[in-house]
PDB file of N, CA and C in Angstrom:
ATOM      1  N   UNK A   1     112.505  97.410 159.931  1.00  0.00           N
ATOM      2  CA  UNK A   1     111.279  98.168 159.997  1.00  0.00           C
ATOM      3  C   UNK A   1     110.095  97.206 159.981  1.00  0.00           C
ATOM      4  N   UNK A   2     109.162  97.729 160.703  1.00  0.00           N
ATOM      5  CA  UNK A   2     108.065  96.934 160.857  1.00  0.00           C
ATOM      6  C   UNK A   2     107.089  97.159 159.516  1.00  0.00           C
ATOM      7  N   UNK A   3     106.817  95.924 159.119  1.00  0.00           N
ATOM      8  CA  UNK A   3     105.774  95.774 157.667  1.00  0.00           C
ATOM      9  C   UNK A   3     106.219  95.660 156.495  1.00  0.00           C
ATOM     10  N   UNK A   4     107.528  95.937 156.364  1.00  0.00           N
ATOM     11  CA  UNK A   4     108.431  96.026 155.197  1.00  0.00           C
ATOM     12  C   UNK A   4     108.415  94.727 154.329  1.00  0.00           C
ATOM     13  N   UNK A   5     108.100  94.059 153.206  1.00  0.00           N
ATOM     14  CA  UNK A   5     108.125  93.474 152.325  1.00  0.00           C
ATOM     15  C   UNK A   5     109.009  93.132 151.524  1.00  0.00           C
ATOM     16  N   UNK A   6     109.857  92.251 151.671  1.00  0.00           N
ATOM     17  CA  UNK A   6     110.697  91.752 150.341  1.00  0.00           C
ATOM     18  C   UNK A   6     109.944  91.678 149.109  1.00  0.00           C
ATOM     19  N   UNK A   7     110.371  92.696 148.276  1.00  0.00           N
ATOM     20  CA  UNK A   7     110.385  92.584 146.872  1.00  0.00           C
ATOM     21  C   UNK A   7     110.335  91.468 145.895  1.00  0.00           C
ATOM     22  N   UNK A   8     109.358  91.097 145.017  1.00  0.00           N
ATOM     23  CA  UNK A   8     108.569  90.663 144.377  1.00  0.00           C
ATOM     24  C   UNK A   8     109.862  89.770 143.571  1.00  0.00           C
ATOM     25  N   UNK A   9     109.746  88.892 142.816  1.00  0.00           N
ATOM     26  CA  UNK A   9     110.928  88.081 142.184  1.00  0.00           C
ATOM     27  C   UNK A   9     110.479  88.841 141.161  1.00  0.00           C
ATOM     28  N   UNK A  10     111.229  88.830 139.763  1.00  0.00           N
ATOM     29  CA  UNK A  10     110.823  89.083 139.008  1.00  0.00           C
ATOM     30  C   UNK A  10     111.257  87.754 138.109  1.00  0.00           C
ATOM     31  N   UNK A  11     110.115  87.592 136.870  1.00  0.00           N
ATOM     32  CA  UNK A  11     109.978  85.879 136.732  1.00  0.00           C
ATOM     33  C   UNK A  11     111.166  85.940 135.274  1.00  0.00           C
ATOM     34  N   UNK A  12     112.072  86.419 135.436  1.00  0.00           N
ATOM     35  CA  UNK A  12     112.902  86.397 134.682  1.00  0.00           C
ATOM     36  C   UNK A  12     114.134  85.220 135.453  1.00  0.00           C
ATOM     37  N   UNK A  13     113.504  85.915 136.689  1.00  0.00           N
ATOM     38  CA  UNK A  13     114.935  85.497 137.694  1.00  0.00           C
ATOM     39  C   UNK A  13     115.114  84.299 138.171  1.00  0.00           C
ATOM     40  N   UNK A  14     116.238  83.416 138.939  1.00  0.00           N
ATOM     41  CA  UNK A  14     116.029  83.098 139.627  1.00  0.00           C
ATOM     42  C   UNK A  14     115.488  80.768 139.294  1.00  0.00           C
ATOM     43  N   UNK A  15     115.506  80.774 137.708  1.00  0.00           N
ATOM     44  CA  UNK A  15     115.249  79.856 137.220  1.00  0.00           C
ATOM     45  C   UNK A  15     113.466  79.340 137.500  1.00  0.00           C
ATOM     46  N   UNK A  16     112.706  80.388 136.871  1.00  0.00           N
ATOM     47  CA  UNK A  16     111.603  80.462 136.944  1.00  0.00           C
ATOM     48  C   UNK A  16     110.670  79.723 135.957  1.00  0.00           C
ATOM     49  N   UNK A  17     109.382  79.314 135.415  1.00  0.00           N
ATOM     50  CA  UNK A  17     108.894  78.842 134.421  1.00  0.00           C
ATOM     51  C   UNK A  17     109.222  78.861 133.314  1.00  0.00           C
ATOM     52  N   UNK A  18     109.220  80.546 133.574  1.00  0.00           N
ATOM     53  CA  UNK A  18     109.153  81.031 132.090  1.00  0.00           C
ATOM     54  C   UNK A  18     110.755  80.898 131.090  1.00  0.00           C
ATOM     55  N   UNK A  19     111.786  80.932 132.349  1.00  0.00           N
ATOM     56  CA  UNK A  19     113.206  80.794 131.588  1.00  0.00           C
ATOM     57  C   UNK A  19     113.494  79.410 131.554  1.00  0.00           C
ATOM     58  N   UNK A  20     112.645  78.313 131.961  1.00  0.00           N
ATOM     59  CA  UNK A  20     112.961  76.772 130.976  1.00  0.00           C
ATOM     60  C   UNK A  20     111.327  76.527 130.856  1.00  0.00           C
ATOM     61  N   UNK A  21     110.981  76.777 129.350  1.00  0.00           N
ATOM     62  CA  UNK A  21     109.722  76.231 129.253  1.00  0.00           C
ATOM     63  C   UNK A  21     109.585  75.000 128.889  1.00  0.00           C
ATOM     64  N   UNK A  22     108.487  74.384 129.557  1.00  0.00           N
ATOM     65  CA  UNK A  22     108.365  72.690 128.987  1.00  0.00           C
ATOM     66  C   UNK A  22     106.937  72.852 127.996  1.00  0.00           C
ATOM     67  N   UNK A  23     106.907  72.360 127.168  1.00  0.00           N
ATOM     68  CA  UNK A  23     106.107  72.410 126.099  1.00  0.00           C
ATOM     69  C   UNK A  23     105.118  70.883 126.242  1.00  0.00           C
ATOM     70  N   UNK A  24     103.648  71.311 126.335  1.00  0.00           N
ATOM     71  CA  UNK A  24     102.892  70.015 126.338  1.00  0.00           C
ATOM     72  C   UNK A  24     102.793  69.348 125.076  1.00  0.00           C
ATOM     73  N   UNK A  25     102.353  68.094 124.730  1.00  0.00           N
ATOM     74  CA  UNK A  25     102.513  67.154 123.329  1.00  0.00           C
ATOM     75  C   UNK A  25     101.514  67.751 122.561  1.00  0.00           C
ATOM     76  N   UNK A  26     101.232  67.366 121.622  1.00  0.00           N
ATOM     77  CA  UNK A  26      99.594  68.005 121.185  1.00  0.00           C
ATOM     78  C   UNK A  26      98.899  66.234 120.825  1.00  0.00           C
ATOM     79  N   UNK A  27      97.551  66.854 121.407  1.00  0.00           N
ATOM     80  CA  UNK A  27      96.487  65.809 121.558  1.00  0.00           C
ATOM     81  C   UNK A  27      95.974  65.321 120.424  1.00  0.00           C
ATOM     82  N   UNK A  28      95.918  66.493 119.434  1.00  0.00           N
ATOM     83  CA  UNK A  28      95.625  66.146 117.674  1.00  0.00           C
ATOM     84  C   UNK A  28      96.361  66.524 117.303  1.00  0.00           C
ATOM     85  N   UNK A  29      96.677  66.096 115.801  1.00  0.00           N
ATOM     86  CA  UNK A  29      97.081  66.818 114.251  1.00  0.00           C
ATOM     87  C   UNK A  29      96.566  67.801 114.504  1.00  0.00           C
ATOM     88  N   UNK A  30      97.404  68.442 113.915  1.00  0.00           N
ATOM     89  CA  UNK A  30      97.075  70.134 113.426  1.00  0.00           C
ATOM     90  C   UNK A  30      96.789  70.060 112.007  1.00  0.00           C
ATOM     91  N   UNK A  31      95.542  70.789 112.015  1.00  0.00           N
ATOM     92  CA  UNK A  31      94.499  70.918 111.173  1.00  0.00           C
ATOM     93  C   UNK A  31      95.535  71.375 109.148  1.00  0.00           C
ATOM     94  N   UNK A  32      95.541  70.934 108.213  1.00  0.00           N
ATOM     95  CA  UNK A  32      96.541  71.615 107.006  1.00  0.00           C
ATOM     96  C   UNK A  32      95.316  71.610 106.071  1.00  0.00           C
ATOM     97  N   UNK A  33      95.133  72.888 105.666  1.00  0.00           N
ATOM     98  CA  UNK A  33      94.367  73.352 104.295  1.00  0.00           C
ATOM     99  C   UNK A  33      95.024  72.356 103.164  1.00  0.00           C
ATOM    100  N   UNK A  34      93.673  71.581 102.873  1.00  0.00           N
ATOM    101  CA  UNK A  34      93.919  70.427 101.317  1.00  0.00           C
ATOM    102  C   UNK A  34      93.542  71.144  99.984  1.00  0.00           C
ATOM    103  N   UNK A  35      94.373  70.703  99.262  1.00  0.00           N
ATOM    104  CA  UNK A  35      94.570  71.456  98.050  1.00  0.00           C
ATOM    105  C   UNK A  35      93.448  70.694  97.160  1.00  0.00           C
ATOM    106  N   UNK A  36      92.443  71.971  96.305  1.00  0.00           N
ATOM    107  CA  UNK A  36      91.145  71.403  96.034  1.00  0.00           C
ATOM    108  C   UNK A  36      91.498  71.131  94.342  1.00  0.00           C
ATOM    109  N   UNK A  37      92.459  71.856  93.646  1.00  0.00           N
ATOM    110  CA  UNK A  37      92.387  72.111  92.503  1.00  0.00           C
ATOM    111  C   UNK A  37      94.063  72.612  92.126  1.00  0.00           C
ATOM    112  N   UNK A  38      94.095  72.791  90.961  1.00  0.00           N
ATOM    113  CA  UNK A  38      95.744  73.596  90.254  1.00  0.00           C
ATOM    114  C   UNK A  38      94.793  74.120  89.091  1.00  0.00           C
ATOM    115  N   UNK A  39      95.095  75.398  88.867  1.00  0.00           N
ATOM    116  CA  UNK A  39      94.433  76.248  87.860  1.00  0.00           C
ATOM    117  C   UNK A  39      95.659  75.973  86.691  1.00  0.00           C
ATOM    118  N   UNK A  40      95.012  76.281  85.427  1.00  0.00           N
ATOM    119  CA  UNK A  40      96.232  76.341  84.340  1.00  0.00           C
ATOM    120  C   UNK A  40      97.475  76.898  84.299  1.00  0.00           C
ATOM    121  N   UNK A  41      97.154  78.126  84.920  1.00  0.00           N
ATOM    122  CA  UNK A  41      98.890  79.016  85.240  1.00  0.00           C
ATOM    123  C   UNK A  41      99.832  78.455  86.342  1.00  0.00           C
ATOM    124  N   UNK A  42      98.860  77.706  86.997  1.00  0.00           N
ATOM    125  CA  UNK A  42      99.639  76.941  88.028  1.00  0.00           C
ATOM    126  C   UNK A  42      99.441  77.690  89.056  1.00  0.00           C
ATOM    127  N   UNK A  43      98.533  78.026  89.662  1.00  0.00           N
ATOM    128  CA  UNK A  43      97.962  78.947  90.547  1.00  0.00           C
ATOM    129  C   UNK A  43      97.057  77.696  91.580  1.00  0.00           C
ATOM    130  N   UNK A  44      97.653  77.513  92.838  1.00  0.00           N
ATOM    131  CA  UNK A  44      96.738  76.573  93.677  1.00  0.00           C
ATOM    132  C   UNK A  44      95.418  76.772  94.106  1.00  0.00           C
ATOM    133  N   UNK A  45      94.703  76.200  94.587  1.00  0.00           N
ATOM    134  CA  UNK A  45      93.143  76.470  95.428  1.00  0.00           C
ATOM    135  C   UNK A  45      93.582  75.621  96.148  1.00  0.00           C
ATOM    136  N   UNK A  46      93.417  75.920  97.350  1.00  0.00           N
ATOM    137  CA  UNK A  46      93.447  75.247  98.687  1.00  0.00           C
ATOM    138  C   UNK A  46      91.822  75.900  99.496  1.00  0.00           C
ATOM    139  N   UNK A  47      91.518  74.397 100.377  1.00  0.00           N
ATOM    140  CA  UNK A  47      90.384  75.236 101.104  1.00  0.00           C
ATOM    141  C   UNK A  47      91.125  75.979 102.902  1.00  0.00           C
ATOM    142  N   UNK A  48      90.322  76.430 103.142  1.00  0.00           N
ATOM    143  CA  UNK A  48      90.711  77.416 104.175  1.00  0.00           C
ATOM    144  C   UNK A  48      90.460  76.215 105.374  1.00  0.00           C
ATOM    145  N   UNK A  49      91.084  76.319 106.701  1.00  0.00           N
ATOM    146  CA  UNK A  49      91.088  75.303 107.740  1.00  0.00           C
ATOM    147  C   UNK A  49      90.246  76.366 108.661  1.00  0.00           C
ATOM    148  N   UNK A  50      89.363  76.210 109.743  1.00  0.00           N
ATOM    149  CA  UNK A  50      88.525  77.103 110.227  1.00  0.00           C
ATOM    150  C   UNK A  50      89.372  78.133 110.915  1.00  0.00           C
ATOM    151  N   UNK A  51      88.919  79.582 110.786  1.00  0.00           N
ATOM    152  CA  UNK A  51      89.341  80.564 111.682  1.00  0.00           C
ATOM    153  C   UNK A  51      91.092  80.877 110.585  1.00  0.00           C
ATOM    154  N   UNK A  52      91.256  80.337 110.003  1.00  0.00           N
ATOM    155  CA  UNK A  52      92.735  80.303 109.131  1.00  0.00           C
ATOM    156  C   UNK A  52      92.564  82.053 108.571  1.00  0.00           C
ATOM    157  N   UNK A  53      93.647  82.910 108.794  1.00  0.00           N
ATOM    158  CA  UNK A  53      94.097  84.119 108.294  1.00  0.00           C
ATOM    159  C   UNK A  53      95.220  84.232 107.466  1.00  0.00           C
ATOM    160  N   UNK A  54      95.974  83.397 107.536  1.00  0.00           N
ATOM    161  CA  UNK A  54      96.960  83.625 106.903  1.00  0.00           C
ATOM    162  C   UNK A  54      97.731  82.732 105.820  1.00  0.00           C
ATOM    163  N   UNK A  55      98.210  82.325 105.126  1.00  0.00           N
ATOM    164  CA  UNK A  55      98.740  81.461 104.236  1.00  0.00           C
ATOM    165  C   UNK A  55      99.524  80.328 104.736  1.00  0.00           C
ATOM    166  N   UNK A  56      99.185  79.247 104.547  1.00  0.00           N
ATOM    167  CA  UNK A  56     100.549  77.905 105.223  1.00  0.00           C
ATOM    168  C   UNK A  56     100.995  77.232 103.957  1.00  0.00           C
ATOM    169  N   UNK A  57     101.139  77.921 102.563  1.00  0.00           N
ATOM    170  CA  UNK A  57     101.895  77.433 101.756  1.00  0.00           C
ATOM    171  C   UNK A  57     103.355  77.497 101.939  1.00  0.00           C
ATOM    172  N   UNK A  58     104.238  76.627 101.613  1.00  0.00           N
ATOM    173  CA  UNK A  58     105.269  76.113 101.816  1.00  0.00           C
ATOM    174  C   UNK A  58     106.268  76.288 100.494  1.00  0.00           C
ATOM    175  N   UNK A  59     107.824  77.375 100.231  1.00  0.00           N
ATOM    176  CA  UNK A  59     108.051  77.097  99.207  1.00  0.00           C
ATOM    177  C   UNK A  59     109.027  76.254  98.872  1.00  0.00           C
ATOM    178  N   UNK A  60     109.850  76.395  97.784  1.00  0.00           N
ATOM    179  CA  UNK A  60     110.597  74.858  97.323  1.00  0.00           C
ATOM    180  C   UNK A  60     111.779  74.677  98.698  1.00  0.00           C
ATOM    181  N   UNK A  61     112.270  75.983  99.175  1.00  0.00           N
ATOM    182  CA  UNK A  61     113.316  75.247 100.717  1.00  0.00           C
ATOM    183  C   UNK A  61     112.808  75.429 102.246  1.00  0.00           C
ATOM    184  N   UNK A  62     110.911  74.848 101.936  1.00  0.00           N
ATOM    185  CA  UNK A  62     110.453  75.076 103.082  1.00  0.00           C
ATOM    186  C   UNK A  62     110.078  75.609 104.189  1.00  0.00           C
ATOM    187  N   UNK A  63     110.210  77.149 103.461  1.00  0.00           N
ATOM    188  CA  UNK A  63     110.069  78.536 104.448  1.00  0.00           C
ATOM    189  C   UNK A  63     108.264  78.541 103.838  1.00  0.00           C
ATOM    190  N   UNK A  64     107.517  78.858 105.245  1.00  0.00           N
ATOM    191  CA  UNK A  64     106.435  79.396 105.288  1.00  0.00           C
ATOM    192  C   UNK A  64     105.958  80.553 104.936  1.00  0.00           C
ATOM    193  N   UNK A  65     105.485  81.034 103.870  1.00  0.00           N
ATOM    194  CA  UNK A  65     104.526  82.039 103.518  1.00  0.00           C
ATOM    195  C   UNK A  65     104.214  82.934 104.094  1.00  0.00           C
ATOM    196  N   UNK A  66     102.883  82.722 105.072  1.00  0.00           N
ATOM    197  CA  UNK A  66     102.797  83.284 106.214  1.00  0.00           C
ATOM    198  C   UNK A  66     101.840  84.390 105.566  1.00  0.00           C
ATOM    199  N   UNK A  67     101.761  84.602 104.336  1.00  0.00           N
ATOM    200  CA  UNK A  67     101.068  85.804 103.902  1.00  0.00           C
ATOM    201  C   UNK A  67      99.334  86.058 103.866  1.00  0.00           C
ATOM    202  N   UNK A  68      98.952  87.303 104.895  1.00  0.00           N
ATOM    203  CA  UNK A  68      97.525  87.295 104.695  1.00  0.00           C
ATOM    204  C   UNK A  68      96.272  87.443 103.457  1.00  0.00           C
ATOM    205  N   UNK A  69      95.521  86.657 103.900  1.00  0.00           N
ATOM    206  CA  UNK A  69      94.265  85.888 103.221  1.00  0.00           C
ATOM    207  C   UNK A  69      93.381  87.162 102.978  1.00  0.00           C
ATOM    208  N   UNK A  70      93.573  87.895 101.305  1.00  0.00           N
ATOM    209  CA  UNK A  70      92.622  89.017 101.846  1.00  0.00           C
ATOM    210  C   UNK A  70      91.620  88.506 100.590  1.00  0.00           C
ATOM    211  N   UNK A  71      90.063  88.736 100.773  1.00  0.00           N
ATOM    212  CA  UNK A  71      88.984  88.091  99.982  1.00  0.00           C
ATOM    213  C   UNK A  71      89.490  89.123  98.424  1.00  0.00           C
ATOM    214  N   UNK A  72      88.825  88.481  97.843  1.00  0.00           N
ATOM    215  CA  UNK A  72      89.656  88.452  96.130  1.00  0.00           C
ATOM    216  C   UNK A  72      88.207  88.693  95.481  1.00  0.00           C
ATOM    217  N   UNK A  73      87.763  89.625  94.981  1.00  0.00           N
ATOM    218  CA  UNK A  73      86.461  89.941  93.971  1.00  0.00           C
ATOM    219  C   UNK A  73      86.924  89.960  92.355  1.00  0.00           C
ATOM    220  N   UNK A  74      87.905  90.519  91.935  1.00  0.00           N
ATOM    221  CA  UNK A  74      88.455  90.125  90.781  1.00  0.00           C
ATOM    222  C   UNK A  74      89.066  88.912  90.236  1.00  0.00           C
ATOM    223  N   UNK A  75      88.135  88.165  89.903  1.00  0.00           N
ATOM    224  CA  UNK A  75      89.161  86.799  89.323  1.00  0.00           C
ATOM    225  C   UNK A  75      88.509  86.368  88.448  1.00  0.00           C
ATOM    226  N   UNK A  76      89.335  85.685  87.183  1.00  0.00           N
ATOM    227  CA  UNK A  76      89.664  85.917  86.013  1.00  0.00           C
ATOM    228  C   UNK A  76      88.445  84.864  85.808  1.00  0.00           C
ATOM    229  N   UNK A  77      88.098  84.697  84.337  1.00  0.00           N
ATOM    230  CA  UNK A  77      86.736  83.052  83.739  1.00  0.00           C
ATOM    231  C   UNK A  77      87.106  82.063  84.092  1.00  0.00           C
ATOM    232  N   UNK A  78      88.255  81.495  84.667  1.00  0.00           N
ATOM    233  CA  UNK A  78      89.093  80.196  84.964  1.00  0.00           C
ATOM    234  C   UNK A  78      88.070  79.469  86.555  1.00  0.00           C
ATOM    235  N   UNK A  79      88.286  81.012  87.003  1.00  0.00           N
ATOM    236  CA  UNK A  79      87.689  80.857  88.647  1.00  0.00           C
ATOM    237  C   UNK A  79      86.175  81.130  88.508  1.00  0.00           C
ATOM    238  N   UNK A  80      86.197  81.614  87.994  1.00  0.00           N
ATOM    239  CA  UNK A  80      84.340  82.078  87.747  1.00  0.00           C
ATOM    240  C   UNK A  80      83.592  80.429  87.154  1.00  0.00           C
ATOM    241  N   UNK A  81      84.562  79.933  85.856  1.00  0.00           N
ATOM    242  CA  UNK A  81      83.831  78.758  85.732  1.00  0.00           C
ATOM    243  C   UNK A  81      83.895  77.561  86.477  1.00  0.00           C
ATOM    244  N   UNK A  82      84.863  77.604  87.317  1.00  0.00           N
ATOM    245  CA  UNK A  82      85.129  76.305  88.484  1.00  0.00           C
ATOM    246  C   UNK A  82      83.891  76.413  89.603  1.00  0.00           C
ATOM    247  N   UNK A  83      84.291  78.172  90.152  1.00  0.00           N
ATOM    248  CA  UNK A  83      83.513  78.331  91.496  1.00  0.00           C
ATOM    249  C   UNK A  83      82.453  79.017  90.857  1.00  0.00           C
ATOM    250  N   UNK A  84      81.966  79.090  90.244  1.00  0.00           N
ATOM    251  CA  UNK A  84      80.854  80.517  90.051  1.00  0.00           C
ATOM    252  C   UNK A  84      81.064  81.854  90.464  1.00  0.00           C
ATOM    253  N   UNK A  85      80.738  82.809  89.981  1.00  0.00           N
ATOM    254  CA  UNK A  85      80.516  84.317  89.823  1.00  0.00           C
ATOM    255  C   UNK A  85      80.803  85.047  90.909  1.00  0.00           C
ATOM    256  N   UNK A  86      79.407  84.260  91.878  1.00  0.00           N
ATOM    257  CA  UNK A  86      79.530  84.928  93.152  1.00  0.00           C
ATOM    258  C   UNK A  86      80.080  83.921  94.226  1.00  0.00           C
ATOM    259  N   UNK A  87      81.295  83.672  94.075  1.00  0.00           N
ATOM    260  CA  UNK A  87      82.362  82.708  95.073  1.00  0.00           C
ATOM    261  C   UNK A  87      82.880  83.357  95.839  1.00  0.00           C
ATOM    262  N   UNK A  88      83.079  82.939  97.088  1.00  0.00           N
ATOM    263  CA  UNK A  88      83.319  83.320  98.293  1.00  0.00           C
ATOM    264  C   UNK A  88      85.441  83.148  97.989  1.00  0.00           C
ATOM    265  N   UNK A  89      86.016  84.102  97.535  1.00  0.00           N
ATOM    266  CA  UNK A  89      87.833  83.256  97.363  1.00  0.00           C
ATOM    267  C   UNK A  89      88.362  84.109  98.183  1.00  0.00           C
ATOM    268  N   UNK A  90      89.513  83.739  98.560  1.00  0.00           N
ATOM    269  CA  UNK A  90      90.188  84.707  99.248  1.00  0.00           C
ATOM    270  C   UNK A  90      91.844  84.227  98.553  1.00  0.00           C
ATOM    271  N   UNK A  91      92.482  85.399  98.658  1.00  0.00           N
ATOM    272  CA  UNK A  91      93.769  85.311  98.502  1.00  0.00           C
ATOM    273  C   UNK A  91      95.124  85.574  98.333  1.00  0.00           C
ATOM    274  N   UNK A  92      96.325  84.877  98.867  1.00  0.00           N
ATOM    275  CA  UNK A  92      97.084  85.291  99.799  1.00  0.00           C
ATOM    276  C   UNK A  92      98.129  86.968  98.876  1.00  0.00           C
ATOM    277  N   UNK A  93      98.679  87.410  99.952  1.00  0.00           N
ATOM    278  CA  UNK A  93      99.102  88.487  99.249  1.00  0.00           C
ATOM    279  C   UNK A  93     100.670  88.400  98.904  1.00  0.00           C
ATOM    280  N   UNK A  94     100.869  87.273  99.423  1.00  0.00           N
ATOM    281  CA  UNK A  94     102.252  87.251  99.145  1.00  0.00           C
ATOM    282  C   UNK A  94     102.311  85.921  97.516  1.00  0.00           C
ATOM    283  N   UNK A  95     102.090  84.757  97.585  1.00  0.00           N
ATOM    284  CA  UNK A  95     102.261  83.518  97.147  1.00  0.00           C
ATOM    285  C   UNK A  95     101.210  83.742  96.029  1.00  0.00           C
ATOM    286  N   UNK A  96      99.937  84.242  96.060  1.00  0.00           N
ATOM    287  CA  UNK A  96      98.771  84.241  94.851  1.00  0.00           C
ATOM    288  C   UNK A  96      97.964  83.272  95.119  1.00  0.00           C
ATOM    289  N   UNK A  97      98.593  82.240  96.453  1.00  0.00           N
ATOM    290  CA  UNK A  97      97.767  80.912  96.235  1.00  0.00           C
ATOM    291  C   UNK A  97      96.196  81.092  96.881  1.00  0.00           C
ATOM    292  N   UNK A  98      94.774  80.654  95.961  1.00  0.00           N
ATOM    293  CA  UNK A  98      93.375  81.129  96.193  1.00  0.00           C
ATOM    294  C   UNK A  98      92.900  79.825  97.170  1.00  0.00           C
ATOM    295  N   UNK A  99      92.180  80.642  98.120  1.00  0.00           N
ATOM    296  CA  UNK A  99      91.525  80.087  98.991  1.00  0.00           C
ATOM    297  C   UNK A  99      90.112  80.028  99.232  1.00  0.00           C
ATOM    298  N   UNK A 100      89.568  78.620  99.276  1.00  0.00           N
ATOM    299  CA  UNK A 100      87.974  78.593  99.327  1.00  0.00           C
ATOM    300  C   UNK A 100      87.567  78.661 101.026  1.00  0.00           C
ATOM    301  N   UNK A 101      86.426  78.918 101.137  1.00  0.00           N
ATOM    302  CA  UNK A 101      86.538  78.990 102.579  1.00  0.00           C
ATOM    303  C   UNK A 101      85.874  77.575 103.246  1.00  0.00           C
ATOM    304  N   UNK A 102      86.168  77.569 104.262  1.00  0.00           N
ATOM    305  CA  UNK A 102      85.772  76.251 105.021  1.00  0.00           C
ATOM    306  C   UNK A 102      84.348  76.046 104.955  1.00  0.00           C
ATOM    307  N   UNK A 103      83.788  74.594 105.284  1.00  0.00           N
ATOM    308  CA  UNK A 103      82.902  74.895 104.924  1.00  0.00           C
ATOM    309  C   UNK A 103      81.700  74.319 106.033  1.00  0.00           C
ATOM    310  N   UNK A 104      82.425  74.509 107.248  1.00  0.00           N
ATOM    311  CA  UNK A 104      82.117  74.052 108.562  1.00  0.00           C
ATOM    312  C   UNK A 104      82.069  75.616 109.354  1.00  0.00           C
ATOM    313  N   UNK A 105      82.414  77.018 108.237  1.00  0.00           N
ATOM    314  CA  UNK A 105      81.913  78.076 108.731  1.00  0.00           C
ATOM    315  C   UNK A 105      81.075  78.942 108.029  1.00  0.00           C
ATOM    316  N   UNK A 106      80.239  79.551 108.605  1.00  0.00           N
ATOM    317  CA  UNK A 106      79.665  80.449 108.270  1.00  0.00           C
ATOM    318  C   UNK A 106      79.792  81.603 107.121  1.00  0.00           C
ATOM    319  N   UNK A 107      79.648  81.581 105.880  1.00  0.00           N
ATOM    320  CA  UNK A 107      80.116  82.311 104.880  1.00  0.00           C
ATOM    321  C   UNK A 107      79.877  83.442 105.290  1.00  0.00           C
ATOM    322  N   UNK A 108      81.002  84.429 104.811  1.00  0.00           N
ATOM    323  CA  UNK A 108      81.312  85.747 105.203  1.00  0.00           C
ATOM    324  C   UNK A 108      80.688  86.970 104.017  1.00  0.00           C
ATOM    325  N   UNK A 109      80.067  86.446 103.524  1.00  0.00           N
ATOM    326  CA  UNK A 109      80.022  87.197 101.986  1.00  0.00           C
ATOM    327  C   UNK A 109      78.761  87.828 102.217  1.00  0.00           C
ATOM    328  N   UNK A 110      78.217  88.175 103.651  1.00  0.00           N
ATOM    329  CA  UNK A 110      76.353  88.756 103.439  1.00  0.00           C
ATOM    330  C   UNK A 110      76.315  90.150 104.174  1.00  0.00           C
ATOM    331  N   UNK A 111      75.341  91.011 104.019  1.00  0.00           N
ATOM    332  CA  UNK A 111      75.507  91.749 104.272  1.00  0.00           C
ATOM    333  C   UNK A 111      75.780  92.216 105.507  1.00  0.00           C
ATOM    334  N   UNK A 112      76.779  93.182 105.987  1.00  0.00           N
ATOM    335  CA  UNK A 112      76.784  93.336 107.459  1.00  0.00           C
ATOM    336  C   UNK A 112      75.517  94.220 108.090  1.00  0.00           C
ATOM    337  N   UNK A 113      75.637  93.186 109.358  1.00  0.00           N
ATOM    338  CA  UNK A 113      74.576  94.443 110.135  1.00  0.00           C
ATOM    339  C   UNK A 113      75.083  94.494 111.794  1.00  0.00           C
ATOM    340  N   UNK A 114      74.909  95.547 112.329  1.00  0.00           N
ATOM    341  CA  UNK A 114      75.388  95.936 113.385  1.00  0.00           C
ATOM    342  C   UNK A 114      74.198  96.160 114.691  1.00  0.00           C
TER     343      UNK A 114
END
């Protein structure tokens, strides 16, 4: 038939990109939140790496955390007398470990406006 089109590959098929991926090197280090402090209970402060959501603490057989960074308004005189009152912390929901925020961003703590 006239105009008829062979059908599209589909990129599964056929030994395509996507079924052997080659992976580029990386140009930098990847950025790791440095640990600022150890509280008495043994509770870490790490600062936050920019744009960071989620936790990259590591436990004793090396499985990642992974747990999200949610901002923390309750915390105890320990944190109040290190960071002050009105401290910007966040922290994780899985591990407990508290996070300061970077400080190459823009603090999140003001009022919103739309």
């Amino acid at each position: 038939m006239a105009g008829r089109r062979e059908p599209e590959r589909c990129c599964y098929i056929g030994g395509s990109p996507m079924a052997n991926p080659k992976y580029a090197t990386a140009d930098k280090p990847v950025p790791v939140a440095e640990l600022v402090d150890t509280l008495s209970d043994g509770t870490k402060v790490r600062r936050r790496i920019p744009r960071m959501r989620a936790c990259s603490e590591k436990d004793e057989k090396g499985k990642l955390c992974a747990g999200h960074l949610k901002r923390w308004y309750f915390f105890g005189d320990e944190v109040k007398q290190k960071f002050g009152t009105g401290a910007e912390i966040y922290r994780c929901e899985h591990c407990k470990t508290l996070y300061l925020p970077n400080t190459d961003e823009e603090p999140r703590s003001g009022t919103l406006s739309y």
